[in-house]
Protein backbone atom coordinates (compact mmCIF):
# COMPACT_ATOMS: atom_id res chain seq x y z
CA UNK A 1 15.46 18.48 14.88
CA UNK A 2 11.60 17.48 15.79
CA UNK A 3 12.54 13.48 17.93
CA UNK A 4 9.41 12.85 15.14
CA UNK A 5 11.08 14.01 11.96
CA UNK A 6 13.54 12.53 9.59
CA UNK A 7 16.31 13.59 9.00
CA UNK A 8 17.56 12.84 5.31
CA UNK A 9 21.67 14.06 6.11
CA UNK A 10 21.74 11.17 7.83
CA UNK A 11 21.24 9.11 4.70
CA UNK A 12 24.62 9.97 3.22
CA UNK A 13 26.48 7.06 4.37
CA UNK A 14 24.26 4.71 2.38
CA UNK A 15 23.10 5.92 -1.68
CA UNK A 16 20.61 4.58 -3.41
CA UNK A 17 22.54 2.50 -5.84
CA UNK A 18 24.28 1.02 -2.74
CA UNK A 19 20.96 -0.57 -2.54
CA UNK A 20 20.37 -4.07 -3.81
CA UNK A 21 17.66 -5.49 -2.15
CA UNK A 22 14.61 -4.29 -0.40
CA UNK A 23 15.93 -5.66 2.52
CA UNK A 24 19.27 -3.19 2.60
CA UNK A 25 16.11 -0.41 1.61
CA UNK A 26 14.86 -1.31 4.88
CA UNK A 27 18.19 -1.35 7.38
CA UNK A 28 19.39 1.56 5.67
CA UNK A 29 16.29 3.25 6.88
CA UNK A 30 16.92 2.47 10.31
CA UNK A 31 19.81 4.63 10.39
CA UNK A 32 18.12 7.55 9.32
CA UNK A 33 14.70 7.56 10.63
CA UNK A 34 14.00 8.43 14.22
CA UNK A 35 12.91 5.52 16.57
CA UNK A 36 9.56 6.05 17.24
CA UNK A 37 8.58 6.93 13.15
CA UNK A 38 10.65 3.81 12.72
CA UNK A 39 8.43 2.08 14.98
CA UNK A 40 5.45 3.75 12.93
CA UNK A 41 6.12 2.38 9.89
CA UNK A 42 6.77 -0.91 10.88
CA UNK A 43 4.63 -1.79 13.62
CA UNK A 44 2.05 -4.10 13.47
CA UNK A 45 -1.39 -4.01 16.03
CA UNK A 46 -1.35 -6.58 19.16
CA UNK A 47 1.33 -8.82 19.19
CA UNK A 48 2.14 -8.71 15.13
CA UNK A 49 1.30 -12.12 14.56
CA UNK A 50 -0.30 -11.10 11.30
CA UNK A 51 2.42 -9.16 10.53
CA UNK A 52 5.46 -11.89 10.48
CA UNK A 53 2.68 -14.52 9.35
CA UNK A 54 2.06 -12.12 6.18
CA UNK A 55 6.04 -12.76 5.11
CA UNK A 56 5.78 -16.25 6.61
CA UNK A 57 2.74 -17.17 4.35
CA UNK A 58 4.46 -15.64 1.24
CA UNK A 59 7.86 -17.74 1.90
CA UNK A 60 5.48 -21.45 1.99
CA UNK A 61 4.18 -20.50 -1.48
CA UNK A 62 6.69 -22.41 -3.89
CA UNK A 63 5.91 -21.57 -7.86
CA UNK A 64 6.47 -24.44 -10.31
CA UNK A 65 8.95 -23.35 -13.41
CA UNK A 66 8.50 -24.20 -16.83
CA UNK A 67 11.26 -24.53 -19.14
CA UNK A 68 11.91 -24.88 -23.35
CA UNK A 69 10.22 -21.13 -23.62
CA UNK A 70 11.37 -18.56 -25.58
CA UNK A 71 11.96 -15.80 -23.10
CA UNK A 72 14.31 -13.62 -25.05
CA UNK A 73 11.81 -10.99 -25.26
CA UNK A 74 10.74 -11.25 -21.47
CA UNK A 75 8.53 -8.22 -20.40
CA UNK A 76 7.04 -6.95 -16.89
CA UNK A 77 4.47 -4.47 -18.83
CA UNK A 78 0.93 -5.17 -18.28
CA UNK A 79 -2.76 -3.18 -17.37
CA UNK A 80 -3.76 -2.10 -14.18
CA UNK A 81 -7.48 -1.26 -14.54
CA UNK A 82 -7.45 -1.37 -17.88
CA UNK A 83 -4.86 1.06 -17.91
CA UNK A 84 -1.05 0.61 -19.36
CA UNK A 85 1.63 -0.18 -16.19
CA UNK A 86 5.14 -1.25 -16.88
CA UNK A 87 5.24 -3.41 -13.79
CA UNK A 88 2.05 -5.09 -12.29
CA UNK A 89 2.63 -2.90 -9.13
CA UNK A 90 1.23 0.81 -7.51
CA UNK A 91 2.03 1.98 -4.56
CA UNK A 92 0.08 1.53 -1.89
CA UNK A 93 -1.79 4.66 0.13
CA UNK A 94 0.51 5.40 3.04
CA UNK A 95 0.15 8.27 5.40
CA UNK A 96 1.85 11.10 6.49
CA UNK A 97 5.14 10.66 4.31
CA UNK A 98 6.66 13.99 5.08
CA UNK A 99 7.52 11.90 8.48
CA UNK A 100 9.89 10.28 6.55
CA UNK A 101 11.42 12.89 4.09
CA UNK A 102 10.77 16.39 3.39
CA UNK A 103 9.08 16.58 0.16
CA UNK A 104 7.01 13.58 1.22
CA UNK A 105 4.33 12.01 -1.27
CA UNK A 106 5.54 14.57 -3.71
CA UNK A 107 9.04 12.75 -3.69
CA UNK A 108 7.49 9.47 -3.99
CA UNK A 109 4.75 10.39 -6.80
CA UNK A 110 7.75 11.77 -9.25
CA UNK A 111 9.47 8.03 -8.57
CA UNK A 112 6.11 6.23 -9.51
CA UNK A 113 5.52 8.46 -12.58
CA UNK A 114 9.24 7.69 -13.79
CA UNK A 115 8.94 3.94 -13.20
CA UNK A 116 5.61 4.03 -14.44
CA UNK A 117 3.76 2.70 -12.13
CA UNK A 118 0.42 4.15 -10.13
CA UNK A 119 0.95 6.30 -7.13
CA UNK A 120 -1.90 6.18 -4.61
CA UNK A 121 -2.18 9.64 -2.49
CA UNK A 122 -3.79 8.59 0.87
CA UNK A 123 -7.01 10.65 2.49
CA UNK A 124 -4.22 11.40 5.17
CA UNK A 125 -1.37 12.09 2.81
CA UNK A 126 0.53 15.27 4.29
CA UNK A 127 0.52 16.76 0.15
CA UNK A 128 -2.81 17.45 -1.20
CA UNK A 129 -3.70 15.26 -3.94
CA UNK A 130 -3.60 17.95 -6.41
CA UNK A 131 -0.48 18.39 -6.08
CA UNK A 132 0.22 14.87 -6.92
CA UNK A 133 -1.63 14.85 -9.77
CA UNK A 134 -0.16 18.09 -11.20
CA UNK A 135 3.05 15.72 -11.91
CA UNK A 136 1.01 14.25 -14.50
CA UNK A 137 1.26 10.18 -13.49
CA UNK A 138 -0.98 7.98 -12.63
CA UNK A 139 -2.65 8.73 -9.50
CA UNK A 140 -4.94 6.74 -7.46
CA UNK A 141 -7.22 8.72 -4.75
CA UNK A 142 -7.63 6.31 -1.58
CA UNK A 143 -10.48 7.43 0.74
CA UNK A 144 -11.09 6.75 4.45
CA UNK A 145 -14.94 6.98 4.95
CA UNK A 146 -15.31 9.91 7.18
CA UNK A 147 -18.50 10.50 9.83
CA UNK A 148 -19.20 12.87 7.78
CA UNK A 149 -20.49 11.02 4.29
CA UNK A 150 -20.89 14.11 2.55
CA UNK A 151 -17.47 15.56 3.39
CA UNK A 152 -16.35 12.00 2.57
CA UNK A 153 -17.93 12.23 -1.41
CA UNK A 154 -16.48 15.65 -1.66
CA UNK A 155 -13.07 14.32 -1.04
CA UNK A 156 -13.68 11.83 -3.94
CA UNK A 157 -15.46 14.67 -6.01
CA UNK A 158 -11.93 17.24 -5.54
CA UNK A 159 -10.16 13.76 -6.10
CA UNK A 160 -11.86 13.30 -9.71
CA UNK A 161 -11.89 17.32 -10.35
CA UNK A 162 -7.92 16.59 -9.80
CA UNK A 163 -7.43 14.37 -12.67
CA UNK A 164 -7.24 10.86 -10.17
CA UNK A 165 -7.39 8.10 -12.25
CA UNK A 166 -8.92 5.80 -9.67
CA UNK A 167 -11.03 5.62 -6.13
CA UNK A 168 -9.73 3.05 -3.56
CA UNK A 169 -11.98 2.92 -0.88
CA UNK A 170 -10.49 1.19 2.51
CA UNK A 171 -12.70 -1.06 4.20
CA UNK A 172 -10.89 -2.69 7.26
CA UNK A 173 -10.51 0.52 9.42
CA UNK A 174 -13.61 1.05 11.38
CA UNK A 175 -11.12 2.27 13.75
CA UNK A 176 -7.40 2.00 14.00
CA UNK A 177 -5.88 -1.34 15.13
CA UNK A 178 -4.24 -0.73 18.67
CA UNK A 179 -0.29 -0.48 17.72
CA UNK A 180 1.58 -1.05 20.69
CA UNK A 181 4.94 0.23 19.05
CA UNK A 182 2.62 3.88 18.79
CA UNK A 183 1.18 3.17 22.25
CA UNK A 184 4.24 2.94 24.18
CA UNK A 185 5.88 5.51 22.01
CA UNK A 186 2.63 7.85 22.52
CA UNK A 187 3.19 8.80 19.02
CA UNK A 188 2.06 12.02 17.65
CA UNK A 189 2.81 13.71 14.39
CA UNK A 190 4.87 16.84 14.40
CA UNK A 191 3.78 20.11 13.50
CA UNK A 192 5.01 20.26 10.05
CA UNK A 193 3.24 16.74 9.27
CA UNK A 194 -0.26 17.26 8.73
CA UNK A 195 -3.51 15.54 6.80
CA UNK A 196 -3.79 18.06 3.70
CA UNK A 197 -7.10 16.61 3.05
CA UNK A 198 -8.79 16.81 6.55
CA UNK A 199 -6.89 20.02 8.33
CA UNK A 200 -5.45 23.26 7.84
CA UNK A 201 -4.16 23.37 11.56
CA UNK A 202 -3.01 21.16 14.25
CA UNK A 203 -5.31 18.34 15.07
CA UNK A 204 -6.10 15.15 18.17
CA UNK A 205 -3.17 13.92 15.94
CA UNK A 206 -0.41 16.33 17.12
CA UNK A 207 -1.30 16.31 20.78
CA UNK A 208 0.48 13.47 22.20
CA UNK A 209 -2.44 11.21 24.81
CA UNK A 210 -1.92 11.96 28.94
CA UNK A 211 -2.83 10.20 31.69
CA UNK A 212 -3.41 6.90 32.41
CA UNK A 213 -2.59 4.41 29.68
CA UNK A 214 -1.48 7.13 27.13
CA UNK A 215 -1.91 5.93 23.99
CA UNK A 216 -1.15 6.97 20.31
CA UNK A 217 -2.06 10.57 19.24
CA UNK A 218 -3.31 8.90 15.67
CA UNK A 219 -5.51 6.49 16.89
CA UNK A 220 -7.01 8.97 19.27
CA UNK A 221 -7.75 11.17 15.86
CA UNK A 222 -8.82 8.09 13.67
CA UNK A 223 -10.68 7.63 15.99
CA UNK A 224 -12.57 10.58 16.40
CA UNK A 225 -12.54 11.39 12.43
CA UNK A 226 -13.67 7.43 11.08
CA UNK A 227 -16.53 6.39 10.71
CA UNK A 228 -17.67 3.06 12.10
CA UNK A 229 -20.45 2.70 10.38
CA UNK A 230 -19.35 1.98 6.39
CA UNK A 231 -21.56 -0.58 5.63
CA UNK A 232 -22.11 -1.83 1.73
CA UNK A 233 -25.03 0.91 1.43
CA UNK A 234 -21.84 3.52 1.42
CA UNK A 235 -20.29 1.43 -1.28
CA UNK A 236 -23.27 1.96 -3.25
CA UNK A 237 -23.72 5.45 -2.49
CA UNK A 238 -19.92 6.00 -3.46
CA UNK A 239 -20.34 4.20 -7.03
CA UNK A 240 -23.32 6.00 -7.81
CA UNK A 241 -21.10 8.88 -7.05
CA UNK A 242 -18.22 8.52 -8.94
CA UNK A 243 -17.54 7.76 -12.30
CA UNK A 244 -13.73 6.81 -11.67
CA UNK A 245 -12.70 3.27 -11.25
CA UNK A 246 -13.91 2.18 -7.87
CA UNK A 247 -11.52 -0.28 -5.73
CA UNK A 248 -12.23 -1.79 -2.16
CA UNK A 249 -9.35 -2.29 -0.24
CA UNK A 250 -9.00 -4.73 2.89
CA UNK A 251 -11.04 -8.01 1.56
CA UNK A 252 -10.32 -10.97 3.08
CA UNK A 253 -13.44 -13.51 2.72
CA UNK A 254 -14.16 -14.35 -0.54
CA UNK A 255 -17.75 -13.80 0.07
CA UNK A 256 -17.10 -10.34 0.59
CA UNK A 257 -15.21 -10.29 -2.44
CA UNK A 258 -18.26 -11.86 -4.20
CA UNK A 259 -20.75 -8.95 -3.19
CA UNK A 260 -18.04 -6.01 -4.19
CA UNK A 261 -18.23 -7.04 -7.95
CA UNK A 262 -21.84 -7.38 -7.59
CA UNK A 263 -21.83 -3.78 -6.52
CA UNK A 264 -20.14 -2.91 -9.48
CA UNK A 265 -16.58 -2.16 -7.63
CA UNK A 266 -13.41 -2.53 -10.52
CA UNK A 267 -11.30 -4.23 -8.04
CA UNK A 268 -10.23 -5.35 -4.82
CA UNK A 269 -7.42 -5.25 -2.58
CA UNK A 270 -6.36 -8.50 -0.66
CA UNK A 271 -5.22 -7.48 2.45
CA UNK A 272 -5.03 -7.59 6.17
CA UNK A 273 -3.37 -3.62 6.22
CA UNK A 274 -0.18 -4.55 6.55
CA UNK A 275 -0.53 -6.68 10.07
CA UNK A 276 -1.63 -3.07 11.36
CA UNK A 277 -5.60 -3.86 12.27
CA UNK A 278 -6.77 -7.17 13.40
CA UNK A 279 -3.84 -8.85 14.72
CA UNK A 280 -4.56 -12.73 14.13
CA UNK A 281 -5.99 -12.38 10.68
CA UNK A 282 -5.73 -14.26 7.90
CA UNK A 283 -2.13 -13.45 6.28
CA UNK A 284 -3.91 -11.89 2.52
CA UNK A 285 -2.01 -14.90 0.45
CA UNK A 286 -3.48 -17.29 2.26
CA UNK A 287 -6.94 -15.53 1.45
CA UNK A 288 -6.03 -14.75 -2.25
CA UNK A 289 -6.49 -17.73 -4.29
CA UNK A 290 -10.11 -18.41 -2.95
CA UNK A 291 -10.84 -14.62 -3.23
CA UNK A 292 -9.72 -15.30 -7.62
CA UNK A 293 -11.74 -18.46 -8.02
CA UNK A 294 -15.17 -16.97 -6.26
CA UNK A 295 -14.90 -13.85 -7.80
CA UNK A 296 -14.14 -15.24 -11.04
CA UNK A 297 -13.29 -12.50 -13.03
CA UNK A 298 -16.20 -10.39 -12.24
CA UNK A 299 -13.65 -8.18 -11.33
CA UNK A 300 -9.44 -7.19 -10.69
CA UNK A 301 -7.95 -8.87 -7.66
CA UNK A 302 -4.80 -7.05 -6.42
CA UNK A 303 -2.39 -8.65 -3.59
CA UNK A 304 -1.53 -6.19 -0.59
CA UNK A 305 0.68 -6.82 2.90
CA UNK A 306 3.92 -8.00 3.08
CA UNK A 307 5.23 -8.16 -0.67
CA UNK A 308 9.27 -7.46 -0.54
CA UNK A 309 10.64 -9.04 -3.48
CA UNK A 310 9.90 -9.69 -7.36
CA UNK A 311 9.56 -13.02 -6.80
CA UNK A 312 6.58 -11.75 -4.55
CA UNK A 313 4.76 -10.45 -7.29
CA UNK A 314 5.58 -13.80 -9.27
CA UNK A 315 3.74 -15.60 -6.94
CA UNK A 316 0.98 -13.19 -6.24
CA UNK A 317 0.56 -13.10 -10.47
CA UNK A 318 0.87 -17.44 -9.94
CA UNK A 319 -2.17 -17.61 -7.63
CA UNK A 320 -4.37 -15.42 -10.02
CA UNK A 321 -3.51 -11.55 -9.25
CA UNK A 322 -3.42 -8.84 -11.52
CA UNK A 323 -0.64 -7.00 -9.26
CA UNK A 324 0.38 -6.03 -6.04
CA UNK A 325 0.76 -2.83 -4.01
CA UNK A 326 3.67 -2.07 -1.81
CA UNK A 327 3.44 0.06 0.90
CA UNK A 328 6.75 -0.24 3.20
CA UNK A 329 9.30 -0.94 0.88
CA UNK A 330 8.40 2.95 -0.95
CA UNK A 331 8.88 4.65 2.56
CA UNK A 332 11.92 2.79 3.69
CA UNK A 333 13.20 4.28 -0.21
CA UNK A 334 12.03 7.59 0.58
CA UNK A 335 13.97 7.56 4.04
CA UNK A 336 17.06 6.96 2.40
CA UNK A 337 17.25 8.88 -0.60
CA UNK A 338 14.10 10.86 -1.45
CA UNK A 339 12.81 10.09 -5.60
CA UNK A 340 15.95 8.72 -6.08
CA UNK A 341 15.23 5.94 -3.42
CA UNK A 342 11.53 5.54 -3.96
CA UNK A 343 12.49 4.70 -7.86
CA UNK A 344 15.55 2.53 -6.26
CA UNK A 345 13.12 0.95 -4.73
CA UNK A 346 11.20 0.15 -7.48
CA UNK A 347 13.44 -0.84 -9.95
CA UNK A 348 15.00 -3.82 -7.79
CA UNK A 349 11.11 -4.50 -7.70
CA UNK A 350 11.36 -4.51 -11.46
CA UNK A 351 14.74 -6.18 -12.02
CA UNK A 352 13.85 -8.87 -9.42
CA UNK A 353 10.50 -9.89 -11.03
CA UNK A 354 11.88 -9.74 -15.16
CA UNK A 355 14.55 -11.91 -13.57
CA UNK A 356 11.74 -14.63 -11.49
CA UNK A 357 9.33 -13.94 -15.08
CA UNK A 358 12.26 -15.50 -17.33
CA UNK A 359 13.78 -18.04 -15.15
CA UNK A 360 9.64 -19.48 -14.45
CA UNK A 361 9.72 -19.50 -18.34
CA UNK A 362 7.23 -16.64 -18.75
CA UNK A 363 7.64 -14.56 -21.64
CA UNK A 364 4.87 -11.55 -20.25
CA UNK A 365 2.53 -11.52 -17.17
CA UNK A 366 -0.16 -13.60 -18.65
CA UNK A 367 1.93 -16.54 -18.68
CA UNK A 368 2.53 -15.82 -14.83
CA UNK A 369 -0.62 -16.41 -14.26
CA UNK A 370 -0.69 -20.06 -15.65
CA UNK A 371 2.14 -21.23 -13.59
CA UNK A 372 1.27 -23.65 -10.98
CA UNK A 373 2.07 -23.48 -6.96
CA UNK A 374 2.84 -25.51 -4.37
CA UNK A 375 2.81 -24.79 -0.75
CA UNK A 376 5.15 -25.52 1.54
CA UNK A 377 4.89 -28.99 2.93
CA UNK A 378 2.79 -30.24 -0.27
């Protein structure tokens, strides 16, 4: 077996259902997966301040109950750009998920559709995203503006020819944030792994860095493939372009925020990727509320980076979300048990926030999002 591949036998100590928790999800995973696509998934960039601060932000934010409400009827179902979701949830674009677990996305995609939740296929998902949309769910195209611009709008234009429901365009990766976990690892994809939407052969991406320094085989391809120069004109080029639901992904200044739903964008993503670009930003809870109230409903505000519990997505719903993705959490799933542990995965999601919903006193989402926070301290 490829040091680089997973290997799913490995799994059958620990089942899905053994699962209760996205916390066993995620040691269970470290059994199976090999070290250095451990290290991939979790890493952060630098020193991973922003990625511990991400959890450490989410713990200080303290929701405020109420109580005497008829909850008998509790329900998680709500819209997700303006479409029916049974949890306010999708699953975030992650690359390369046949690193994990053979049938990659494809596993992953059948566990969204089931739980009934969006599935968002990456630009460097290792399954073309018409595959993913042949399963008939609710798929979400994510696109990584290429040098290229034209090869870039084509992507979107096979995306929408597809049946994608939804454009989410990430906007914090001018390049890759250096990953020390890759660099010291010189990490570089197998094979068998490939980006369906970018090559038919091997690519900078297989070909682990020499010399002196190394380095990470992905960054080295990013690198070379990204472009550095998305500006807001590309937004605008991109909504002219499309007629799908447009989303910007990696806001963190409300001002930014501000200009995306003047440019006509249906949403944007909170986030600092994870932890995994500039190391010593703003954890994306800390930037949400003020991202809702200057925005002001000129358009959705999702919640990305670090969410790992229901209660997570009670208080990202508390400070004025309409949902959350989850990015980790679907992988370490997929690691374990293939669909069966992508849907585990989501349905402790599920149980855990119908559980937070009733015991805050919320009968539906909309009543999450009247509930008052405190953080940590006062």
């Amino acid at each position: 077996m490829d040091s680089t591949s997973a290997d799913p036998g490995a799994a059958g100590a620990v089942r899905p259902e053994d699962l209760h928790c996205l916390a066993d999800a995620e040691r269970a995973a470290a059994t199976v997966l090999p070290a250095a696509v451990r290290d991939f998934v979790a890493g952060g960039s630098g020193a991973e301040v922003t990625l511990d601060a991400n959890r450490t932000a989410l713990d200080g934010v303290f929701v405020v109950p109420r109580v005497l409400r008829d909850v008998s009827g509790c329900t998680t179902a709500t819209t997700l750009l303006g479409r029916p979701a049974r949890l306010p949830l999708a699953l975030a674009p992650v690359a390369y998920q046949r690193l994990v677990h053979p049938e990659g996305e494809l596993a992953a995609a059948r566990a969204a559709r089931a739980a009934g939740v969006p599935f968002t296929a990456s630009t460097l998902s290792s399954v073309p995203v018409q595959a993913l949309t042949a399963l008939g769910g609710d798929v979400w195209f994510q696109l990584y503006w290429l040098r290229d611009a034209e090869r870039s709008l084509d992507l979107v234009r096979r995306a929408e020819d597809a049946g994608a429901e939804a454009v989410m365009l990430t906007v914090d990766v001018p390049w890759m944030g250096r990953r020390l976990r890759d660099v010291r690892n010189r990490f570089a994809l197998p094979d068998h792994v490939r980006a369906a939407h970018l090559e038919e052969g091997p690519s900078a991406a297989h070909r682990a860095p020499s010399g002196p320094g190394h380095g990470s085989a992905l960054a080295a391809h990013t690198a070379a493939v990204f472009s550095p120069a998305l500006t807001w004109s590309s937004v605008e080029a991109l909504r002219e372009r499309t007629r799908l639901p447009l989303i910007l992904k990696g806001i963190l200044a409300a001002e930014d925020a501000v200009r995306a739903a003047e440019c006509g964008v249906d949403a944007v993503v909170v986030s600092n990727h994870g932890g995994r670009q500039l190391d010593g930003a703003l954890p994306s809870v800390d930037a949400l509320p003020e991202v809702v109230a200057q925005v002001a409903g000129g358009c959705e505000v999702l919640l990305d980076s670090g969410v790992r519990s229901g209660t997570d997505v009670l208080r990202a719903l508390a400070l004025g979300a309409s949902g959350v993705l989850v990015g980790r959490p679907a992988l370490w799933g997929l690691a374990v048990g293939g669909e069966g542990g992508v849907r585990r995965v989501i349905d402790l999601l599920a149980d855990e926030f119908r559980d937070a919903l009733g015991l805050a006193g919320c009968a539906d989402t909309a009543a999450a999002r009247e509930l008052r926070t405190v953080r940590h301290g006062g």
